[in-house]
Protein backbone atom coordinates (compact mmCIF):
# COMPACT_ATOMS: atom_id res chain seq x y z
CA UNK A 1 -12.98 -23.65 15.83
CA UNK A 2 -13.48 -22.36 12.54
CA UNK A 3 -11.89 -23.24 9.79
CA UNK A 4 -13.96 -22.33 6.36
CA UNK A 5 -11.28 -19.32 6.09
CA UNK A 6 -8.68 -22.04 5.89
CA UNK A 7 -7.60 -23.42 2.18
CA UNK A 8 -7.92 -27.09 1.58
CA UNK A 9 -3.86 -28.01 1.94
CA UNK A 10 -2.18 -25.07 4.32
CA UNK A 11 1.60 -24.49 5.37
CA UNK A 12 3.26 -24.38 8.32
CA UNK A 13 2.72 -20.96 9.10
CA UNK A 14 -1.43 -21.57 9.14
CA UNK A 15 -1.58 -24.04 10.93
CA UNK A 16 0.91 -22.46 13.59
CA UNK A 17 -1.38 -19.62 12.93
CA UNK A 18 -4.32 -22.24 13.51
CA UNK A 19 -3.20 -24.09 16.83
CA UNK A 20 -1.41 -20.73 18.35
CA UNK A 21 2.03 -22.46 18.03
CA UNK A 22 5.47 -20.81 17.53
CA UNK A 23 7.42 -21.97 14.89
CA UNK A 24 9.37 -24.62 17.66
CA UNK A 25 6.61 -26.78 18.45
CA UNK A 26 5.10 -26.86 15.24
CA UNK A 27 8.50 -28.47 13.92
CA UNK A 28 8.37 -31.13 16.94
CA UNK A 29 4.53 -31.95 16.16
CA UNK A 30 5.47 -32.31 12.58
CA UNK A 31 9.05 -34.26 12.86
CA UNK A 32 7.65 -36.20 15.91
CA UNK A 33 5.34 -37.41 13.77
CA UNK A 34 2.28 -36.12 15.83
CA UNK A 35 0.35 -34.61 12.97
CA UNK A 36 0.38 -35.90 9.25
CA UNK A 37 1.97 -33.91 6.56
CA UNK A 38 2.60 -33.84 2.70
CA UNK A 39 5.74 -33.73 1.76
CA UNK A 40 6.25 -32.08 -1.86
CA UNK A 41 9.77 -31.73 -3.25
CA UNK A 42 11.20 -29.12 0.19
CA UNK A 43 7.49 -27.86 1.27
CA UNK A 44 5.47 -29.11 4.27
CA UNK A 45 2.29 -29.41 3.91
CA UNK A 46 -0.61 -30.27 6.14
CA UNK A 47 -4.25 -31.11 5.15
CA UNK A 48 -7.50 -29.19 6.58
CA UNK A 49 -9.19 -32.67 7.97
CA UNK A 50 -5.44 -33.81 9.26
CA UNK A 51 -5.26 -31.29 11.54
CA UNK A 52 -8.93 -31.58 12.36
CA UNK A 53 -8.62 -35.00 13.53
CA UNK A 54 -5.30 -33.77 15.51
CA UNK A 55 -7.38 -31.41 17.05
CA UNK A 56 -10.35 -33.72 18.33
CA UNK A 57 -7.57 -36.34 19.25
CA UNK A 58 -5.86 -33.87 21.34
């Protein structure tokens, strides 16, 4: 999977985008706790090499 097109820190929408996810199951991987997030101020945010290592755990 490439990911160089990808920024650094990417929203919900991306990584949906990323993991070809609809908007449901991306909330119940992220409130479920299955992948790591940043939370800052009302944004979710997810990092490049979190979802990397969700993707070679998975």
């Amino acid at each position: 999977m490439n990911l160089q097109n990808y920024p650094e820190i990417m929203n919900r929408a991306e990584v949906a985008e990323v993991l070809r996810l609809g908007r449901y199951k991306m909330n119940e991987l992220i409130f479920g706790g299955k992948i790591k997030v940043l939370i800052i101020g009302k944004s979710i945010r997810i990092r490049k090499q979190d979802l990397i290592e969700f993707i070679e755990s998975h």
